[in-house]
PDB file of N, CA and C in Angstrom:
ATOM      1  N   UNK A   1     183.961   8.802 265.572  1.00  0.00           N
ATOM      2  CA  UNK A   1     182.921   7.975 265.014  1.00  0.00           C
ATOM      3  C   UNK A   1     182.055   8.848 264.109  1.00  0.00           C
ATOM      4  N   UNK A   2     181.755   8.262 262.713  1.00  0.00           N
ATOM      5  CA  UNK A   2     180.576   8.792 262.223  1.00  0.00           C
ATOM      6  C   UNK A   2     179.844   8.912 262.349  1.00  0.00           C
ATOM      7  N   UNK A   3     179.194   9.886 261.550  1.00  0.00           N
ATOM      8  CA  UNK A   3     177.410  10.082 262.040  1.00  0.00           C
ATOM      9  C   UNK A   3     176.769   8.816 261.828  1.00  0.00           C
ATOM     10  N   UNK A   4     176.845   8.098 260.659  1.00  0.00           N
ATOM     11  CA  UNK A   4     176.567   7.281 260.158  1.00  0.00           C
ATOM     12  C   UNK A   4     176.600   5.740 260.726  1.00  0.00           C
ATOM     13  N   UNK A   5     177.813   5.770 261.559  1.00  0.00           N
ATOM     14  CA  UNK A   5     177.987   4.327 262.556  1.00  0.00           C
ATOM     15  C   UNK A   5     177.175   4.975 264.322  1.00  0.00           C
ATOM     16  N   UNK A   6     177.546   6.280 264.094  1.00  0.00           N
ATOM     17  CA  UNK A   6     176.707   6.179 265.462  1.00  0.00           C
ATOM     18  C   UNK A   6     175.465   6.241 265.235  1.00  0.00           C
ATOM     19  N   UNK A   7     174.583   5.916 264.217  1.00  0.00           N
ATOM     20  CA  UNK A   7     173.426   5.920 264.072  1.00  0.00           C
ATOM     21  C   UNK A   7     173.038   4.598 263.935  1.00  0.00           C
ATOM     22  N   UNK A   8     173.949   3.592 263.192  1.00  0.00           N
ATOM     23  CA  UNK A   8     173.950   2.131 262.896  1.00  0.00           C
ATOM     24  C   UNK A   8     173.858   1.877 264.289  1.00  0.00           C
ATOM     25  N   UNK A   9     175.020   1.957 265.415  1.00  0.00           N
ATOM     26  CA  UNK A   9     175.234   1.693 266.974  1.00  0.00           C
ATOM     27  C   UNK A   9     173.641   1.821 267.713  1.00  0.00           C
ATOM     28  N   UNK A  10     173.009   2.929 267.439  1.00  0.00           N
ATOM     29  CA  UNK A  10     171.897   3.552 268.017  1.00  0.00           C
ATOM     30  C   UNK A  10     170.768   2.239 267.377  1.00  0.00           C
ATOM     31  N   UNK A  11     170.321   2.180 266.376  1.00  0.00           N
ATOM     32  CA  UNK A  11     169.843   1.238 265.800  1.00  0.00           C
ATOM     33  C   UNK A  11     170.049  -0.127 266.181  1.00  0.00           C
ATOM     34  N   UNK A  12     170.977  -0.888 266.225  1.00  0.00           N
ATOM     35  CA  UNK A  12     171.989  -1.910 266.544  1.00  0.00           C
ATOM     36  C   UNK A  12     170.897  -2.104 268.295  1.00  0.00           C
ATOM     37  N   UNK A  13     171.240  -1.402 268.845  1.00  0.00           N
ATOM     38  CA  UNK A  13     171.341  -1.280 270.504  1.00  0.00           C
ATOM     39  C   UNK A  13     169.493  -1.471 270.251  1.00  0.00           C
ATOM     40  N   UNK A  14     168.902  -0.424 269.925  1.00  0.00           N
ATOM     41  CA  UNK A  14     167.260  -0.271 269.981  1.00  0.00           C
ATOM     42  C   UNK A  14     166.575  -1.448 269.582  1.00  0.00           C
ATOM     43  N   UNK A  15     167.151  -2.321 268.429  1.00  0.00           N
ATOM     44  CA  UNK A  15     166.914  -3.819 267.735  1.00  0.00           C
ATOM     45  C   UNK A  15     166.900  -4.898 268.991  1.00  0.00           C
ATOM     46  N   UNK A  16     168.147  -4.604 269.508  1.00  0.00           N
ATOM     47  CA  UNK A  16     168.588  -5.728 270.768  1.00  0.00           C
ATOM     48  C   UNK A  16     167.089  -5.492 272.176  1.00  0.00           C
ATOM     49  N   UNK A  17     167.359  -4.694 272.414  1.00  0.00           N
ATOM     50  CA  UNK A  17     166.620  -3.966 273.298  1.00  0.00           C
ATOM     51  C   UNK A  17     164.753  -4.116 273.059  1.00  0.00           C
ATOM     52  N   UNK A  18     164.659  -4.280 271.652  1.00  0.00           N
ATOM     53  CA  UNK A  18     162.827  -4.605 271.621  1.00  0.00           C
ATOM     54  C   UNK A  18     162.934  -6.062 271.491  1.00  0.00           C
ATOM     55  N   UNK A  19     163.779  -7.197 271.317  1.00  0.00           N
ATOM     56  CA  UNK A  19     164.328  -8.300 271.000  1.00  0.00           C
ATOM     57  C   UNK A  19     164.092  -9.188 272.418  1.00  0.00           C
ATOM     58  N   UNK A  20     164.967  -8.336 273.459  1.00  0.00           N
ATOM     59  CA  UNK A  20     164.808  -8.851 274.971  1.00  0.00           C
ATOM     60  C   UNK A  20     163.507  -8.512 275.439  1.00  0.00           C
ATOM     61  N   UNK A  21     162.546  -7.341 274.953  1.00  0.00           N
ATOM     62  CA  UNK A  21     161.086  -7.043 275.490  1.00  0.00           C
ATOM     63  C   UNK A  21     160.568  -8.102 275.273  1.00  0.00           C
ATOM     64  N   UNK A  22     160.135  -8.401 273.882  1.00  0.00           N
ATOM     65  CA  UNK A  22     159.520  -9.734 273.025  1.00  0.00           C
ATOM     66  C   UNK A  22     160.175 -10.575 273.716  1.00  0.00           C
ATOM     67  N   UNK A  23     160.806 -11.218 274.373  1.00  0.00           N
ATOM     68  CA  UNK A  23     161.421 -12.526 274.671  1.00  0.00           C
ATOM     69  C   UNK A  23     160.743 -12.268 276.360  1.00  0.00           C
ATOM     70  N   UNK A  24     160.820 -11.384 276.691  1.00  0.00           N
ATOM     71  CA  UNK A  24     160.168 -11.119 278.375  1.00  0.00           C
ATOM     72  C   UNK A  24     158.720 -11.253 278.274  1.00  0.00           C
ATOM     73  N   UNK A  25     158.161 -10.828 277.087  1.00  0.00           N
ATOM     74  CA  UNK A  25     156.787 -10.751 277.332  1.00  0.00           C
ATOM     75  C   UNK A  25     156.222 -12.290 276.656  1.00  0.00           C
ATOM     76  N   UNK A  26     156.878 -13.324 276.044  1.00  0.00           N
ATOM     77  CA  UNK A  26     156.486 -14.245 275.569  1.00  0.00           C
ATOM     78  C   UNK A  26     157.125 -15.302 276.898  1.00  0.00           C
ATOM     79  N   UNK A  27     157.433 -14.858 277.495  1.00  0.00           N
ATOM     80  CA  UNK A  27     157.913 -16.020 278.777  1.00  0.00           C
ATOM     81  C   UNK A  27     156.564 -16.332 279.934  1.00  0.00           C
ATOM     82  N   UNK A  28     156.245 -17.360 279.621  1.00  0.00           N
ATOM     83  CA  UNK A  28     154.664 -17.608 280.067  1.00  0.00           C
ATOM     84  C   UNK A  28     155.147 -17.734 281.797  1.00  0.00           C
ATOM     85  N   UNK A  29     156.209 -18.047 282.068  1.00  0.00           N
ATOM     86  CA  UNK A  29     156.434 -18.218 283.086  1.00  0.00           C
ATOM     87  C   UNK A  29     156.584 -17.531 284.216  1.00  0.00           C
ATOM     88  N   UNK A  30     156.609 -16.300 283.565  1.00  0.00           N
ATOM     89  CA  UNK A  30     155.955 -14.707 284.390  1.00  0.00           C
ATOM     90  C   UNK A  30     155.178 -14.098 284.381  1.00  0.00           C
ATOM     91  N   UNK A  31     153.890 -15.046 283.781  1.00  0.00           N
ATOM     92  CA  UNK A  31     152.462 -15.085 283.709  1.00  0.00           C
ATOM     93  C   UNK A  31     151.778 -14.380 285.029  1.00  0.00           C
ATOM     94  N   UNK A  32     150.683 -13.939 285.261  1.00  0.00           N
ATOM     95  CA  UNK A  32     150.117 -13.744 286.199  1.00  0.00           C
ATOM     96  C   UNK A  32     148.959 -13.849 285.824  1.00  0.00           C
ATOM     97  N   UNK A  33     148.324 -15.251 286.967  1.00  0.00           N
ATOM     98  CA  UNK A  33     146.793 -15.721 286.829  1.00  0.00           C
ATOM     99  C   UNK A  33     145.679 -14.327 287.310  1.00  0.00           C
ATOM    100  N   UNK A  34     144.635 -14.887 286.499  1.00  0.00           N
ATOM    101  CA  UNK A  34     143.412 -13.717 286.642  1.00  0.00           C
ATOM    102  C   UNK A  34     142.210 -14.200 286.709  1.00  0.00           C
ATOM    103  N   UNK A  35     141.042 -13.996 287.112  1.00  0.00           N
ATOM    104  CA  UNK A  35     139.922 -14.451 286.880  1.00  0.00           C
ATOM    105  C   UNK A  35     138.853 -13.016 287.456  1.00  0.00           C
ATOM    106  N   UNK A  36     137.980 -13.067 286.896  1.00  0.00           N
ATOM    107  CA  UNK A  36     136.748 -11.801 287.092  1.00  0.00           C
ATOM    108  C   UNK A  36     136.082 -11.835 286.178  1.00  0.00           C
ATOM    109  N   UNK A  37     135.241 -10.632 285.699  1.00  0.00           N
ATOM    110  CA  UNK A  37     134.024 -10.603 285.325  1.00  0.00           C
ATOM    111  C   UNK A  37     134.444  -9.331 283.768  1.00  0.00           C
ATOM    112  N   UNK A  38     134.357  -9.642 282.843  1.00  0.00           N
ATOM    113  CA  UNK A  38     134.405  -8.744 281.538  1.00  0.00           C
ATOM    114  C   UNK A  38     133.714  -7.574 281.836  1.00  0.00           C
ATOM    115  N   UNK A  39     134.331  -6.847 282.063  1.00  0.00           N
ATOM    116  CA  UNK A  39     133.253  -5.104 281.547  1.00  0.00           C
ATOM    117  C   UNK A  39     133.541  -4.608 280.677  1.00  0.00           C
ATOM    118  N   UNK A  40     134.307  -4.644 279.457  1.00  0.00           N
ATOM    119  CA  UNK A  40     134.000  -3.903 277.981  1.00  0.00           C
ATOM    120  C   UNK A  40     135.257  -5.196 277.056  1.00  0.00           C
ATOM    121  N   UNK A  41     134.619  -5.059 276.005  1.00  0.00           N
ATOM    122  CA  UNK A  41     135.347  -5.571 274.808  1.00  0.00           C
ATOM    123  C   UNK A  41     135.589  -4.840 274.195  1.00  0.00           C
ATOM    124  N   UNK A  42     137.021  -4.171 273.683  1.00  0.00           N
ATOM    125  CA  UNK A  42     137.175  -3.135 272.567  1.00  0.00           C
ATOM    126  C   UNK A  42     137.754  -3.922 271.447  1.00  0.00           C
ATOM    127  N   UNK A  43     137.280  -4.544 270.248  1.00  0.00           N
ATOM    128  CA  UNK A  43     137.782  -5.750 269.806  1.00  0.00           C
ATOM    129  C   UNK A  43     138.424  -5.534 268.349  1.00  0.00           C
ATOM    130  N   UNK A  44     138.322  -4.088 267.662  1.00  0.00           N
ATOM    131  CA  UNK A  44     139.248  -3.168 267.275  1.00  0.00           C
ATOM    132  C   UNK A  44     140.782  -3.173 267.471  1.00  0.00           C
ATOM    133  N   UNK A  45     140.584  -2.699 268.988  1.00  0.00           N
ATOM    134  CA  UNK A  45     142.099  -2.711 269.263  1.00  0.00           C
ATOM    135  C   UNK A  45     142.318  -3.977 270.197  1.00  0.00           C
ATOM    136  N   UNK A  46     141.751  -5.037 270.103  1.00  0.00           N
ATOM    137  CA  UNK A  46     141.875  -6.075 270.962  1.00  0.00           C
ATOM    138  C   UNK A  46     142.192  -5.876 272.073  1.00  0.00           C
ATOM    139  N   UNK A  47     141.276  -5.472 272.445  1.00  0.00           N
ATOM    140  CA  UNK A  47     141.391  -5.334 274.279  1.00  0.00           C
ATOM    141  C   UNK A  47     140.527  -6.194 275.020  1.00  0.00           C
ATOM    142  N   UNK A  48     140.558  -6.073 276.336  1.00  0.00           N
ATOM    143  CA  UNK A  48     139.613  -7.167 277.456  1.00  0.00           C
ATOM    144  C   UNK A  48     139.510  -6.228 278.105  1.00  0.00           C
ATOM    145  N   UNK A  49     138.679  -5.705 278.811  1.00  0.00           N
ATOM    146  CA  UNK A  49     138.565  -4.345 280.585  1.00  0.00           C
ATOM    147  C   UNK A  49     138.161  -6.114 281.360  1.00  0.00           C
ATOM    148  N   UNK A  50     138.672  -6.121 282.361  1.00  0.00           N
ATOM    149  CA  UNK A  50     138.115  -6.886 283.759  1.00  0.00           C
ATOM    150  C   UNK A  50     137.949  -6.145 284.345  1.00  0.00           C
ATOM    151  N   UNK A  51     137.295  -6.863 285.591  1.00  0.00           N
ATOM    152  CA  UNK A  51     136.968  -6.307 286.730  1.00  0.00           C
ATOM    153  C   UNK A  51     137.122  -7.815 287.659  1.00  0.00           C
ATOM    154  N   UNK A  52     138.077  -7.585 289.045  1.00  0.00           N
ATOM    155  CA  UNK A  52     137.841  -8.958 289.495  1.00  0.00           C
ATOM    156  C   UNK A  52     136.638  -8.482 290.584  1.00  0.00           C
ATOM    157  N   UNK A  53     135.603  -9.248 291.503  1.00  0.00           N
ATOM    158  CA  UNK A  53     134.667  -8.494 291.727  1.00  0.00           C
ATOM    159  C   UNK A  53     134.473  -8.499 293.168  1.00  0.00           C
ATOM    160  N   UNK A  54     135.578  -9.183 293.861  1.00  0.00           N
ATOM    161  CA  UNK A  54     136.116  -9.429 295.002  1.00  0.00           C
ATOM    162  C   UNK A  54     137.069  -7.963 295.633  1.00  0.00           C
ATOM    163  N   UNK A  55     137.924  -7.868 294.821  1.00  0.00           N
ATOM    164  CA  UNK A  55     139.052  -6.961 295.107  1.00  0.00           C
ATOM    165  C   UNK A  55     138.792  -5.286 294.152  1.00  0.00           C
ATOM    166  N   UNK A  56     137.883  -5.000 293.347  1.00  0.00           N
ATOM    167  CA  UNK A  56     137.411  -4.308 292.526  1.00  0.00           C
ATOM    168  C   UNK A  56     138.468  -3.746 291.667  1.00  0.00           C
ATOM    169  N   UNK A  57     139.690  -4.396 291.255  1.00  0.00           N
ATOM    170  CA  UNK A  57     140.440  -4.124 290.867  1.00  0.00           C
ATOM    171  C   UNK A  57     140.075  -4.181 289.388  1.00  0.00           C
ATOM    172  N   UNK A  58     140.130  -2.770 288.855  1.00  0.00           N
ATOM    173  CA  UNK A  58     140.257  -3.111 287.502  1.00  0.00           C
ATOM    174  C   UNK A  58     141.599  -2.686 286.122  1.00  0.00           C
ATOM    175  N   UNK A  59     141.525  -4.304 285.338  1.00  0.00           N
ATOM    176  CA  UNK A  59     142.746  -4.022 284.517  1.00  0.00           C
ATOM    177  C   UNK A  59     142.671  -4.169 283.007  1.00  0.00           C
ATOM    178  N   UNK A  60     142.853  -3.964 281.555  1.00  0.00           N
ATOM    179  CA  UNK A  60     142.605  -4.367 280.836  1.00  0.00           C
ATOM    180  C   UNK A  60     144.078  -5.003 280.223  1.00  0.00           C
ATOM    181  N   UNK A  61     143.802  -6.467 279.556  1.00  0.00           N
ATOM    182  CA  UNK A  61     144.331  -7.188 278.853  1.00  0.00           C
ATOM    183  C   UNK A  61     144.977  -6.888 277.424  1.00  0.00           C
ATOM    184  N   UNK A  62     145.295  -7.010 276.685  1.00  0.00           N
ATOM    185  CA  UNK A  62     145.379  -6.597 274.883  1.00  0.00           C
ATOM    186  C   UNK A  62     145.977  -8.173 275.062  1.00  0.00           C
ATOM    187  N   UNK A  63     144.877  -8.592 274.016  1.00  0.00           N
ATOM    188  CA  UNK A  63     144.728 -10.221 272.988  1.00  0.00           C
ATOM    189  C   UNK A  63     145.889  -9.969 272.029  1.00  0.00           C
ATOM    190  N   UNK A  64     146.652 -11.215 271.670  1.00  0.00           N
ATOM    191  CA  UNK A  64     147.712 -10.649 270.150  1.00  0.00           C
ATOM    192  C   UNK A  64     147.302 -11.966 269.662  1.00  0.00           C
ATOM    193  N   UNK A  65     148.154 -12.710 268.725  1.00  0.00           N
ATOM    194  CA  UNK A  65     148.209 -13.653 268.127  1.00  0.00           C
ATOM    195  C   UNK A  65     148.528 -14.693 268.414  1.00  0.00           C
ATOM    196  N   UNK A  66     149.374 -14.760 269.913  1.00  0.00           N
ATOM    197  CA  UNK A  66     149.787 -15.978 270.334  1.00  0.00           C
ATOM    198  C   UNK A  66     149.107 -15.900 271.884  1.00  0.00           C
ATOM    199  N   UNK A  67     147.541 -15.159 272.143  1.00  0.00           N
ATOM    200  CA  UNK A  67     147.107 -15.163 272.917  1.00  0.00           C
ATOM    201  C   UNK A  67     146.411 -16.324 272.837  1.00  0.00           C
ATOM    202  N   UNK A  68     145.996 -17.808 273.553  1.00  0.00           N
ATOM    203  CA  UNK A  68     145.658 -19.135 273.301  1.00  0.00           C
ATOM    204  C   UNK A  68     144.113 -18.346 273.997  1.00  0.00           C
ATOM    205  N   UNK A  69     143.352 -18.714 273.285  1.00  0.00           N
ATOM    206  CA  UNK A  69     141.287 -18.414 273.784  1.00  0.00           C
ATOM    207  C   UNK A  69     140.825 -19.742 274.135  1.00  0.00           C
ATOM    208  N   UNK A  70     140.349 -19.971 274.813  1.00  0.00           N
ATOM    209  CA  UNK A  70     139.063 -21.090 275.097  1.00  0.00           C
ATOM    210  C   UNK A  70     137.647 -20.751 275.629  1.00  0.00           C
ATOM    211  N   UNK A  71     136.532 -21.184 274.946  1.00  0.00           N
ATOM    212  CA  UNK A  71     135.425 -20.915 275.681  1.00  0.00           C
ATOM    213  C   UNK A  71     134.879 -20.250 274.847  1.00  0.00           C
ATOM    214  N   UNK A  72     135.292 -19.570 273.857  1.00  0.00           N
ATOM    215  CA  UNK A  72     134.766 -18.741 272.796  1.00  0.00           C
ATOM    216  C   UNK A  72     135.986 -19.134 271.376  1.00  0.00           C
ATOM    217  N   UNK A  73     134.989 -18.780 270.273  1.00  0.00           N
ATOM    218  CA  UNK A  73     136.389 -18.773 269.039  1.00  0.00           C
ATOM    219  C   UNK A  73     136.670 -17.768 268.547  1.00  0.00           C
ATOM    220  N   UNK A  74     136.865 -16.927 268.651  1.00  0.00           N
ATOM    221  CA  UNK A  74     137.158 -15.463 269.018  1.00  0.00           C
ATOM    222  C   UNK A  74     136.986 -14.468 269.645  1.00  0.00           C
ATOM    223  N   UNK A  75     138.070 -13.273 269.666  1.00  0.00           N
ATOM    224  CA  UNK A  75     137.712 -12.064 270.311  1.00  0.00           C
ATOM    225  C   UNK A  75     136.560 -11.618 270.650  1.00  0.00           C
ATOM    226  N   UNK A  76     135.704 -11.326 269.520  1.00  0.00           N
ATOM    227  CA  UNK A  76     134.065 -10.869 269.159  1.00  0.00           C
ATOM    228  C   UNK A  76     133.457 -11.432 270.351  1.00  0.00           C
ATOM    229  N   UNK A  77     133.144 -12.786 270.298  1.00  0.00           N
ATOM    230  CA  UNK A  77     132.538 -13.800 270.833  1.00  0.00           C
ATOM    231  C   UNK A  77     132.412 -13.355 272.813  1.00  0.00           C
ATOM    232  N   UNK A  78     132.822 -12.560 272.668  1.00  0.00           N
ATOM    233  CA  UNK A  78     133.348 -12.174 274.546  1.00  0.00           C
ATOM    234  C   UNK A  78     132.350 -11.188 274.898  1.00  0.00           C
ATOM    235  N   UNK A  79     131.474 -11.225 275.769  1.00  0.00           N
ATOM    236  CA  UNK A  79     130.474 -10.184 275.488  1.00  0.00           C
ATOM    237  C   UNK A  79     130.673  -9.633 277.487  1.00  0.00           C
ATOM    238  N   UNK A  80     130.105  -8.266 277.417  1.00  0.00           N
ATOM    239  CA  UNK A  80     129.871  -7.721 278.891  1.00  0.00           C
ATOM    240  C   UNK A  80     129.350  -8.794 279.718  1.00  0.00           C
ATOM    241  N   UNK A  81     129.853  -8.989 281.016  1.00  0.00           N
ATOM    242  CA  UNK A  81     129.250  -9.804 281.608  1.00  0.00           C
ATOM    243  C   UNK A  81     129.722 -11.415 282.043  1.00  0.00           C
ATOM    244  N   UNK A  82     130.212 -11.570 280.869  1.00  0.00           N
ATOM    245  CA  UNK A  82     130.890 -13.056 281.094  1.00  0.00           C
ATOM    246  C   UNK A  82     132.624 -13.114 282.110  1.00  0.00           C
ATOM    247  N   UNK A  83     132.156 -14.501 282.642  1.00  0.00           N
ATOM    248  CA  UNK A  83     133.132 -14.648 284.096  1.00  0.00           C
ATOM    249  C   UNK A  83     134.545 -15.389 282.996  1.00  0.00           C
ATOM    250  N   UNK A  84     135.571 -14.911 283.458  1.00  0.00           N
ATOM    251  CA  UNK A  84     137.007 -15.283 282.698  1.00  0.00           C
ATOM    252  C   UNK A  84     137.707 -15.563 283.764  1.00  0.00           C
ATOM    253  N   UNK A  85     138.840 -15.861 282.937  1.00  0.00           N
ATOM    254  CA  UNK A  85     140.377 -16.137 283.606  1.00  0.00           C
ATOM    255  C   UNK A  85     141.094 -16.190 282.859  1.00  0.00           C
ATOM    256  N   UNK A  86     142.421 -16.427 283.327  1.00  0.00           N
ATOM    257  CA  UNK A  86     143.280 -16.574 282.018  1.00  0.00           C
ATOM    258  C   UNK A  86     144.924 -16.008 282.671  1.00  0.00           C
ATOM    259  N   UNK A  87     145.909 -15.692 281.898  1.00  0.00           N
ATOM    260  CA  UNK A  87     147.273 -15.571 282.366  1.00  0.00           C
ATOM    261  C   UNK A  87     147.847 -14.401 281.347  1.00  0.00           C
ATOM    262  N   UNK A  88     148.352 -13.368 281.868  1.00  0.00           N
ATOM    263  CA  UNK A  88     148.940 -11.741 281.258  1.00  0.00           C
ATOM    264  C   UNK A  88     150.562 -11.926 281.654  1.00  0.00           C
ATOM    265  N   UNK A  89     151.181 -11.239 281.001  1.00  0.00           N
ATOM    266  CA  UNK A  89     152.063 -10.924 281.670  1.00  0.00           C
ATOM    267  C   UNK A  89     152.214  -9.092 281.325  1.00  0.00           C
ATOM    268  N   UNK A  90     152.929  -8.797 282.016  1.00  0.00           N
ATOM    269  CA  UNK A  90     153.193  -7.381 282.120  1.00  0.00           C
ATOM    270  C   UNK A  90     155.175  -7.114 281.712  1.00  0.00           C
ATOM    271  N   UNK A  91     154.704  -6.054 280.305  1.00  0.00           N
ATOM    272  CA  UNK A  91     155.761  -5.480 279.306  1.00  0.00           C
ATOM    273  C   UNK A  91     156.585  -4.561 280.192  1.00  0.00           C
ATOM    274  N   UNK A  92     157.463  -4.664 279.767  1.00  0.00           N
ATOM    275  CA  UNK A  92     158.285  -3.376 280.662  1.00  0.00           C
ATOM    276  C   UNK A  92     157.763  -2.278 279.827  1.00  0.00           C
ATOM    277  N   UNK A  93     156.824  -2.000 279.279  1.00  0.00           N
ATOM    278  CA  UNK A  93     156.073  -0.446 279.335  1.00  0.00           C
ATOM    279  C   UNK A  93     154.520  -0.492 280.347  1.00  0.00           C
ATOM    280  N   UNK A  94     154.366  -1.588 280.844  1.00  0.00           N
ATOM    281  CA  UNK A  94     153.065  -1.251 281.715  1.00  0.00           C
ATOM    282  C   UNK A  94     152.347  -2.154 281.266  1.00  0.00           C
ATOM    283  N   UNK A  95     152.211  -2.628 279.813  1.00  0.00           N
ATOM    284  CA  UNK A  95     151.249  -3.085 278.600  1.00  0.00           C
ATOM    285  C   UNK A  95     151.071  -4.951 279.573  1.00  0.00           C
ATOM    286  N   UNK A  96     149.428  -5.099 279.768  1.00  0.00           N
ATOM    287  CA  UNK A  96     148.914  -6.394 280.325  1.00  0.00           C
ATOM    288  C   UNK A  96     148.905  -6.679 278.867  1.00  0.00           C
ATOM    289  N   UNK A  97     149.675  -8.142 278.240  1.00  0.00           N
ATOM    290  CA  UNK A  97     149.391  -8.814 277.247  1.00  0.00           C
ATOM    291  C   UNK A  97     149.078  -9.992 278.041  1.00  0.00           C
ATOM    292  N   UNK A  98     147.777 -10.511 277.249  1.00  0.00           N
ATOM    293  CA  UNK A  98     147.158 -12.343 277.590  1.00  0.00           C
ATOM    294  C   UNK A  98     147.798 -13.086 277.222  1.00  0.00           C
ATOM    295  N   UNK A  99     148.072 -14.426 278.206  1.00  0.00           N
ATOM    296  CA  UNK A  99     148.804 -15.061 277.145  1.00  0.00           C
ATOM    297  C   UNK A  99     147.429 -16.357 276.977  1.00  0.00           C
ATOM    298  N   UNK A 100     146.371 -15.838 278.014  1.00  0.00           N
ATOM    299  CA  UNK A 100     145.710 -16.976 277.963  1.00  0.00           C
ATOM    300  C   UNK A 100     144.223 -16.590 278.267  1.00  0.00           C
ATOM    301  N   UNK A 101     143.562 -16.795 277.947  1.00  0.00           N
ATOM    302  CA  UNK A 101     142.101 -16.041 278.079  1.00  0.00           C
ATOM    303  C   UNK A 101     141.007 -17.390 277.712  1.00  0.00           C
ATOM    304  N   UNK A 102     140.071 -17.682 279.176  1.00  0.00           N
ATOM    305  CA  UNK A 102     139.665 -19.098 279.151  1.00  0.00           C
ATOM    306  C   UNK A 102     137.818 -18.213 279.632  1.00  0.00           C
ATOM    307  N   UNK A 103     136.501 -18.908 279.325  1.00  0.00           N
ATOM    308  CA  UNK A 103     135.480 -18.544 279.252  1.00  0.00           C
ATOM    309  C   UNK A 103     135.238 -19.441 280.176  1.00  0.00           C
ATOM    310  N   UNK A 104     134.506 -19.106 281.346  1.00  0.00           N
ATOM    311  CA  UNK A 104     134.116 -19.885 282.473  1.00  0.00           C
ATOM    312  C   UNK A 104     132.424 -20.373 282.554  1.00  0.00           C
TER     313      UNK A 104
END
């Protein structure tokens, strides 16, 4: 094999492979519900920090484009302090993406 096809192969395979991530992480159906209390907005890199305030667990979210908001009309709009919920799922790299982020 060439250098050249085993590099196409390598490529080929890495395409497929971020293809099935995106298709795992847009499957709402492996959602996991959330609700707690906002402790930072980084709205730059679209992030959420929670805190749930029961279990002191804390996790942060990253907002994308097909993250659905209610309660606010944008990111910005989310300030320290305010009570949420909403539905993440988790990337096979670790990464909490929202798929749903609701203002209580």
């Amino acid at each position: 094999m060439t250098a050249l096809k085993r590099l196409s192969v390598v490529f080929f395979v890495a395409l497929v492979l971020s293809l099935v991530g995106a298709t795992v992480q847009a499957d709402d159906k492996n959602a996991v519900a959330f609700s707690g209390e906002v402790k930072k907005v980084i709205a730059k890199k679209n992030k959420v920090a929670v805190v749930d305030p029961q279990t002191k667990k804390r996790f942060t979210v990253i907002v994308d484009d097909k993250t659905k908001i209610s309660g606010w009309k944008e990111l910005t709009e989310i300030e320290k302090g305010d009570a949420i919920s909403g539905k993440y799922v988790v990337t096979d790299k670790g990464l909490y993406i929202a798929t749903e982020l609701k203002g209580e």
